[in-house]
PDB file of N, CA and C in Angstrom:
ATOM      1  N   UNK A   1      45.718  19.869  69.502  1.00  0.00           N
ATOM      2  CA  UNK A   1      45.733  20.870  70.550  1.00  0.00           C
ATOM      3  C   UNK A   1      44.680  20.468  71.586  1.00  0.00           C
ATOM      4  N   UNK A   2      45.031  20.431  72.791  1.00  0.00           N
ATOM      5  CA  UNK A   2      44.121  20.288  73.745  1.00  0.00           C
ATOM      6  C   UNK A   2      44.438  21.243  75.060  1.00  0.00           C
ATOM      7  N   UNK A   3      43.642  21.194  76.019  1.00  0.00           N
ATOM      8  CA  UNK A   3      43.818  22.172  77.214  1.00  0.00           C
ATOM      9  C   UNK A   3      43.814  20.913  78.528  1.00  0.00           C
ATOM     10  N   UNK A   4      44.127  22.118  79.879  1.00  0.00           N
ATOM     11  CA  UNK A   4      44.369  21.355  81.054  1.00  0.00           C
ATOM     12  C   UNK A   4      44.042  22.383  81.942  1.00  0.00           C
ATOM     13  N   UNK A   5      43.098  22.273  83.066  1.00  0.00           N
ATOM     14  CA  UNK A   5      42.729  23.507  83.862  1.00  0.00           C
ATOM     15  C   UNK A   5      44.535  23.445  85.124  1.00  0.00           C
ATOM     16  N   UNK A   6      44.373  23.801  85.970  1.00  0.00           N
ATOM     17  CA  UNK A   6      46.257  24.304  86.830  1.00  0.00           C
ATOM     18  C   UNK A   6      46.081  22.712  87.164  1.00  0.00           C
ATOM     19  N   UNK A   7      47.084  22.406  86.949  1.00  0.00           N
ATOM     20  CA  UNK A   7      47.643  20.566  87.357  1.00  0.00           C
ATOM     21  C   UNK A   7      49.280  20.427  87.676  1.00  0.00           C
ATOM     22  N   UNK A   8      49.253  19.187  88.223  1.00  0.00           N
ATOM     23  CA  UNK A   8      50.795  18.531  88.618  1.00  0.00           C
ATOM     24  C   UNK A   8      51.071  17.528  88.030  1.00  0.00           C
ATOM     25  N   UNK A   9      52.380  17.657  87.079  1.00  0.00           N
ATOM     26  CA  UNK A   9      53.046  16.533  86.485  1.00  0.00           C
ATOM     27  C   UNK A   9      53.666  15.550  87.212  1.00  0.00           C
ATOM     28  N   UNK A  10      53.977  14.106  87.302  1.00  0.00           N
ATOM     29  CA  UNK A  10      55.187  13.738  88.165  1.00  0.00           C
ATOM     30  C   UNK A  10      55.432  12.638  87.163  1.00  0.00           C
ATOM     31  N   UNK A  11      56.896  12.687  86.614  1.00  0.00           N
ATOM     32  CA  UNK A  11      57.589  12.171  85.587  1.00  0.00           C
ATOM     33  C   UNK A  11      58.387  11.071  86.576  1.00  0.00           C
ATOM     34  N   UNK A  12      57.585   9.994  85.808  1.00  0.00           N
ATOM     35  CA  UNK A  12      58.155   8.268  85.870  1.00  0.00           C
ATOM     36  C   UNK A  12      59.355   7.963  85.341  1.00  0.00           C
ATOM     37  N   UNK A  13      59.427   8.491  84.328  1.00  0.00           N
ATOM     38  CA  UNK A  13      60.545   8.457  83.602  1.00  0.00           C
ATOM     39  C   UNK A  13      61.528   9.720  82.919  1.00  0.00           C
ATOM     40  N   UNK A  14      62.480   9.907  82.187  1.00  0.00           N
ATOM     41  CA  UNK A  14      63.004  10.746  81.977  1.00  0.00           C
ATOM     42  C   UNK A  14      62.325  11.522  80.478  1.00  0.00           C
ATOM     43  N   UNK A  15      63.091  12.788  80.363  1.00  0.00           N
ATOM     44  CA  UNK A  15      61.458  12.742  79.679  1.00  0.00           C
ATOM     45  C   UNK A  15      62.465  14.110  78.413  1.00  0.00           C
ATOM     46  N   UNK A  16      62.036  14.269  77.518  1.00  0.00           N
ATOM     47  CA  UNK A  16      62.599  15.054  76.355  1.00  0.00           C
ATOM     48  C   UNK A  16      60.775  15.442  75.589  1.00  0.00           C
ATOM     49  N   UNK A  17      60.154  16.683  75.649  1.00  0.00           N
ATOM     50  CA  UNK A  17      58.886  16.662  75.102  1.00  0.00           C
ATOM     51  C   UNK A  17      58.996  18.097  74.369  1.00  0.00           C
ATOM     52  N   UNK A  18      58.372  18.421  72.775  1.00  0.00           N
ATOM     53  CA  UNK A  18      58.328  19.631  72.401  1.00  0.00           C
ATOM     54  C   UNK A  18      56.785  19.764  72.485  1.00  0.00           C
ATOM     55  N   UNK A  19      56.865  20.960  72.866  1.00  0.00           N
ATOM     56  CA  UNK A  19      55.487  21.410  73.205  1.00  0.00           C
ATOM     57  C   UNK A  19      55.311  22.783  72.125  1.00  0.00           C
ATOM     58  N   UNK A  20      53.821  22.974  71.818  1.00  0.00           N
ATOM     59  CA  UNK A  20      53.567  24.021  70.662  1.00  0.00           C
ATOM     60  C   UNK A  20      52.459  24.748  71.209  1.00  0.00           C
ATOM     61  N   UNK A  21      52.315  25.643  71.881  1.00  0.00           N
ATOM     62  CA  UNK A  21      51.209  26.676  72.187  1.00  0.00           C
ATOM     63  C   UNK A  21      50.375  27.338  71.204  1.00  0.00           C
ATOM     64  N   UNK A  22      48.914  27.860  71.671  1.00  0.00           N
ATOM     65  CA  UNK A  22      48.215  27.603  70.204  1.00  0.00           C
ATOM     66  C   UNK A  22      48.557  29.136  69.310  1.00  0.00           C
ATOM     67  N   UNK A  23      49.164  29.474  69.786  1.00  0.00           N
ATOM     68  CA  UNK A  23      49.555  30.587  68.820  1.00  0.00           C
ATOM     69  C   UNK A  23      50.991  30.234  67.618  1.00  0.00           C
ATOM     70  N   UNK A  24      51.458  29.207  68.099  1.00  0.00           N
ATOM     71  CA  UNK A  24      52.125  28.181  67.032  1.00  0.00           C
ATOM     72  C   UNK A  24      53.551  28.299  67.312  1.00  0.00           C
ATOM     73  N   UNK A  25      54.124  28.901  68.731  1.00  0.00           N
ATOM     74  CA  UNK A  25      55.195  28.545  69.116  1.00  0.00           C
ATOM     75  C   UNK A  25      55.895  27.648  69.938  1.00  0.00           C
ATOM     76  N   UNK A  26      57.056  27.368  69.794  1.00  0.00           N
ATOM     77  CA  UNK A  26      57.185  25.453  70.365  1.00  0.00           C
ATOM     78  C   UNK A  26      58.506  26.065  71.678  1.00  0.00           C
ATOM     79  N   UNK A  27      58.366  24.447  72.197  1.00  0.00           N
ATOM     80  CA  UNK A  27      59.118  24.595  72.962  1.00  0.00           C
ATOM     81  C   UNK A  27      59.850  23.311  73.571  1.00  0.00           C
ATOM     82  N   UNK A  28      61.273  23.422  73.800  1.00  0.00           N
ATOM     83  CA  UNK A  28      61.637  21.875  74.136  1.00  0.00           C
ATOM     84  C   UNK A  28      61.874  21.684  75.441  1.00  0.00           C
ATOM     85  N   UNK A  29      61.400  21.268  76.206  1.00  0.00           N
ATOM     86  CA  UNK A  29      61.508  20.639  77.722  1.00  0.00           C
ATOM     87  C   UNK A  29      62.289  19.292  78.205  1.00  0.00           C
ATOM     88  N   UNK A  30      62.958  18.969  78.966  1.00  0.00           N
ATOM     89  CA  UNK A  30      63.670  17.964  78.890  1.00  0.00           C
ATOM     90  C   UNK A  30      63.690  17.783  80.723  1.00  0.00           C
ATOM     91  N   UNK A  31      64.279  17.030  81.484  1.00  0.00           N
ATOM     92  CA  UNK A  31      63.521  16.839  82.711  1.00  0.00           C
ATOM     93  C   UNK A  31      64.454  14.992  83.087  1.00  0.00           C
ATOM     94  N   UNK A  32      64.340  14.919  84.193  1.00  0.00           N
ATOM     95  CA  UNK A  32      64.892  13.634  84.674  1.00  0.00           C
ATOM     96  C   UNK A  32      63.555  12.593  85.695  1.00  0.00           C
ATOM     97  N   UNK A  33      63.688  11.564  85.928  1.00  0.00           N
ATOM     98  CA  UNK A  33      62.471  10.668  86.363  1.00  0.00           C
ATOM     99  C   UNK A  33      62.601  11.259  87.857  1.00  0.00           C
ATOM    100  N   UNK A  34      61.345  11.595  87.837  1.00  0.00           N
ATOM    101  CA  UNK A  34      61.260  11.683  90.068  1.00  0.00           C
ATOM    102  C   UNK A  34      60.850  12.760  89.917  1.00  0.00           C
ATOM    103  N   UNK A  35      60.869  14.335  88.583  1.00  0.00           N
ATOM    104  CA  UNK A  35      60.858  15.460  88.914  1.00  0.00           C
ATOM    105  C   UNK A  35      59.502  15.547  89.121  1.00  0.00           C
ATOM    106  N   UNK A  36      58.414  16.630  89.721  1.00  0.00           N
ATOM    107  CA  UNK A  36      56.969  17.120  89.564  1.00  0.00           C
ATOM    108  C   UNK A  36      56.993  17.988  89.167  1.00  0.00           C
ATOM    109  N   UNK A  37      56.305  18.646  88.179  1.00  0.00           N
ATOM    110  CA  UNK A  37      56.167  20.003  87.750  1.00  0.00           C
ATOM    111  C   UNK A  37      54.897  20.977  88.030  1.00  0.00           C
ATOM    112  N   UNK A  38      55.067  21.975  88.345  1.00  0.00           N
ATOM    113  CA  UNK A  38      53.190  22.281  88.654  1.00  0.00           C
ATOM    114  C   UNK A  38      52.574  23.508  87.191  1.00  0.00           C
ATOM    115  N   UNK A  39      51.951  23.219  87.013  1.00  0.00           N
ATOM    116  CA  UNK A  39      51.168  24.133  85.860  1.00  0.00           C
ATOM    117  C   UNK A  39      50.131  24.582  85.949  1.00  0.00           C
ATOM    118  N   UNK A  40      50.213  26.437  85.793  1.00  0.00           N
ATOM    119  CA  UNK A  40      48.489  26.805  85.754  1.00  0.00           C
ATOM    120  C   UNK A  40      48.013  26.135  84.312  1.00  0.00           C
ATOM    121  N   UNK A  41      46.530  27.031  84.144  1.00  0.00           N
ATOM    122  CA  UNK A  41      45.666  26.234  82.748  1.00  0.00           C
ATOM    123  C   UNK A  41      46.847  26.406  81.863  1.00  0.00           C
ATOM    124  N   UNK A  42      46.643  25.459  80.672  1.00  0.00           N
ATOM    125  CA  UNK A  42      47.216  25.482  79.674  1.00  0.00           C
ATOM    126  C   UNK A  42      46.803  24.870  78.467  1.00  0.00           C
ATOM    127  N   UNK A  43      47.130  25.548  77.017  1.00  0.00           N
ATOM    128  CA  UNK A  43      46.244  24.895  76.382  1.00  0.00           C
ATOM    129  C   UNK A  43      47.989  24.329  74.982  1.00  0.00           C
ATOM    130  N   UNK A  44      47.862  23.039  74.864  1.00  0.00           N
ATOM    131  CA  UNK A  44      49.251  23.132  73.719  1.00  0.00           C
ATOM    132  C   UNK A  44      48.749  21.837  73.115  1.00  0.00           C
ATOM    133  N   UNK A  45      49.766  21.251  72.329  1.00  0.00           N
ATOM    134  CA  UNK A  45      50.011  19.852  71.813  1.00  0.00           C
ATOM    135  C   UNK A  45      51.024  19.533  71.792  1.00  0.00           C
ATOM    136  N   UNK A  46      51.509  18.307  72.341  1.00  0.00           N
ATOM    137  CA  UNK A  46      52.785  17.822  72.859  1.00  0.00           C
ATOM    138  C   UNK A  46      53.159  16.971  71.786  1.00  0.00           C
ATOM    139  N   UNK A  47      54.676  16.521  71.690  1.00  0.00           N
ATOM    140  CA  UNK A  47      55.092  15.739  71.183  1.00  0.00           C
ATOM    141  C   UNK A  47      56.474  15.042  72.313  1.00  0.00           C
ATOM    142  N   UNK A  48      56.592  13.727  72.117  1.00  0.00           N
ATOM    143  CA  UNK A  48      57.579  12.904  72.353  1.00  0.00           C
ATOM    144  C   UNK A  48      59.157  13.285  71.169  1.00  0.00           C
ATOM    145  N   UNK A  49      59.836  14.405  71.778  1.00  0.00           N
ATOM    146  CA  UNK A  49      61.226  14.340  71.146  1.00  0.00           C
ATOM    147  C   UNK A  49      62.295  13.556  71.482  1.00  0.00           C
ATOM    148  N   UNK A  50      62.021  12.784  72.368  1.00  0.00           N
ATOM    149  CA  UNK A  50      62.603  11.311  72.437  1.00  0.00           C
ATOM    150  C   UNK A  50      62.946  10.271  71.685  1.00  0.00           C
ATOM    151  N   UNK A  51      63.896   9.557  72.445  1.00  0.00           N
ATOM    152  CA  UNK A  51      63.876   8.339  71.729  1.00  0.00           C
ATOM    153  C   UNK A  51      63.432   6.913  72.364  1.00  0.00           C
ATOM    154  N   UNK A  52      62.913   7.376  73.633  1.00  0.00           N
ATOM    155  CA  UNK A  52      61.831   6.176  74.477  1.00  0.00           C
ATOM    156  C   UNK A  52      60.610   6.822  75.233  1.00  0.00           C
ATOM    157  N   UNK A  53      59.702   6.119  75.494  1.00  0.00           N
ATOM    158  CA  UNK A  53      58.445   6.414  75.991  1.00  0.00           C
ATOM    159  C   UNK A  53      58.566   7.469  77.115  1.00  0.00           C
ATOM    160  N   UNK A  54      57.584   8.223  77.775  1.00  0.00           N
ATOM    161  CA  UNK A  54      57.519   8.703  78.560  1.00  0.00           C
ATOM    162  C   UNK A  54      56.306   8.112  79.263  1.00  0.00           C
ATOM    163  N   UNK A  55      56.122   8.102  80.736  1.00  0.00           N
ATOM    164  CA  UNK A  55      55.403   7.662  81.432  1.00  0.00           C
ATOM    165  C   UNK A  55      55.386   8.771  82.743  1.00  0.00           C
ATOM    166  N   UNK A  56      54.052   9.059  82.903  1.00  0.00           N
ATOM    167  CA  UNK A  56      54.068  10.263  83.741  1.00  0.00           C
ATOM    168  C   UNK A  56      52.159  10.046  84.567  1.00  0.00           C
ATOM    169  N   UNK A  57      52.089  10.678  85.487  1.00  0.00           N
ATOM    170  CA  UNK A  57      50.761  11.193  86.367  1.00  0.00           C
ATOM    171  C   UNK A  57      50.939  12.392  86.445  1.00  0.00           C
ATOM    172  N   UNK A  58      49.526  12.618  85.608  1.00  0.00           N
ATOM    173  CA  UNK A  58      49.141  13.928  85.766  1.00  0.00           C
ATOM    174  C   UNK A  58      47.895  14.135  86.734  1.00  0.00           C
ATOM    175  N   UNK A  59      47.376  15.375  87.744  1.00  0.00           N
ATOM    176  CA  UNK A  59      46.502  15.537  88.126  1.00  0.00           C
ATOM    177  C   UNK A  59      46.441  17.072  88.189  1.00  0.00           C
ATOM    178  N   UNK A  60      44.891  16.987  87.637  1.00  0.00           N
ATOM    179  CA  UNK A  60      44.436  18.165  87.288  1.00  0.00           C
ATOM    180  C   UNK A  60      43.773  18.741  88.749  1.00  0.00           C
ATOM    181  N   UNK A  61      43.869  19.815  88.875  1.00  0.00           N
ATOM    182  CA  UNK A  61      43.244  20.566  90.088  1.00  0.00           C
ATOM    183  C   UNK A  61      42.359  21.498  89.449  1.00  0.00           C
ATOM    184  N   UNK A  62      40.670  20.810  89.463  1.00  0.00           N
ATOM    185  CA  UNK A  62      39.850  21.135  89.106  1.00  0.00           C
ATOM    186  C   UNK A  62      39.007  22.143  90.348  1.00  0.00           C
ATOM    187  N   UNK A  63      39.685  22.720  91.498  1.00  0.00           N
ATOM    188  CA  UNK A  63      38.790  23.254  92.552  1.00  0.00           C
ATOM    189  C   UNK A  63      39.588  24.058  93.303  1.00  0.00           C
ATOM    190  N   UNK A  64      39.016  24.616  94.235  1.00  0.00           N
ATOM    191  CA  UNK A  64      40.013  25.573  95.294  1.00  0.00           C
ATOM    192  C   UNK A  64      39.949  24.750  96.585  1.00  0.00           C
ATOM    193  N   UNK A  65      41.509  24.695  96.974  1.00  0.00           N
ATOM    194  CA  UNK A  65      41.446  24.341  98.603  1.00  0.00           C
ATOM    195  C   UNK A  65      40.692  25.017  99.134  1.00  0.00           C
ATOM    196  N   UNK A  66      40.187  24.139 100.433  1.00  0.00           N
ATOM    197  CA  UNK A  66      39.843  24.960 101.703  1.00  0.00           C
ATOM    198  C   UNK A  66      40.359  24.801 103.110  1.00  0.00           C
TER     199      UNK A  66
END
């Protein structure tokens, strides 16, 4: 389990991931290469439900615009 303060995904590749929030419920996400996703904080542990790598940039937005 780890956390992420609000960040943007942008998926390199296509992507199949179950995700488990810490109260111990999961979730399956699935997604095509090119998409961005935006996320407030979050705290889970991911898994690869795939059957090839995923490759992705994440950036965390650690501050407030001005």
């Amino acid at each position: 389990m780890h956390s992420h303060p609000p960040n943007v995904v942008y998926y390199a590749t296509d992507y199949k991931i179950k995700t488990t929030s810490p109260d111990g419920k999961t979730a399956l996400r699935e997604g095509k290469a090119g998409t961005a996703v935006s996320f407030g904080p979050v705290a889970h542990a991911l898994e690869n439900a795939g059957t090839t790598e995923i490759h992705l940039v994440q950036i965390e937005l650690k501050g407030t615009a001005k």
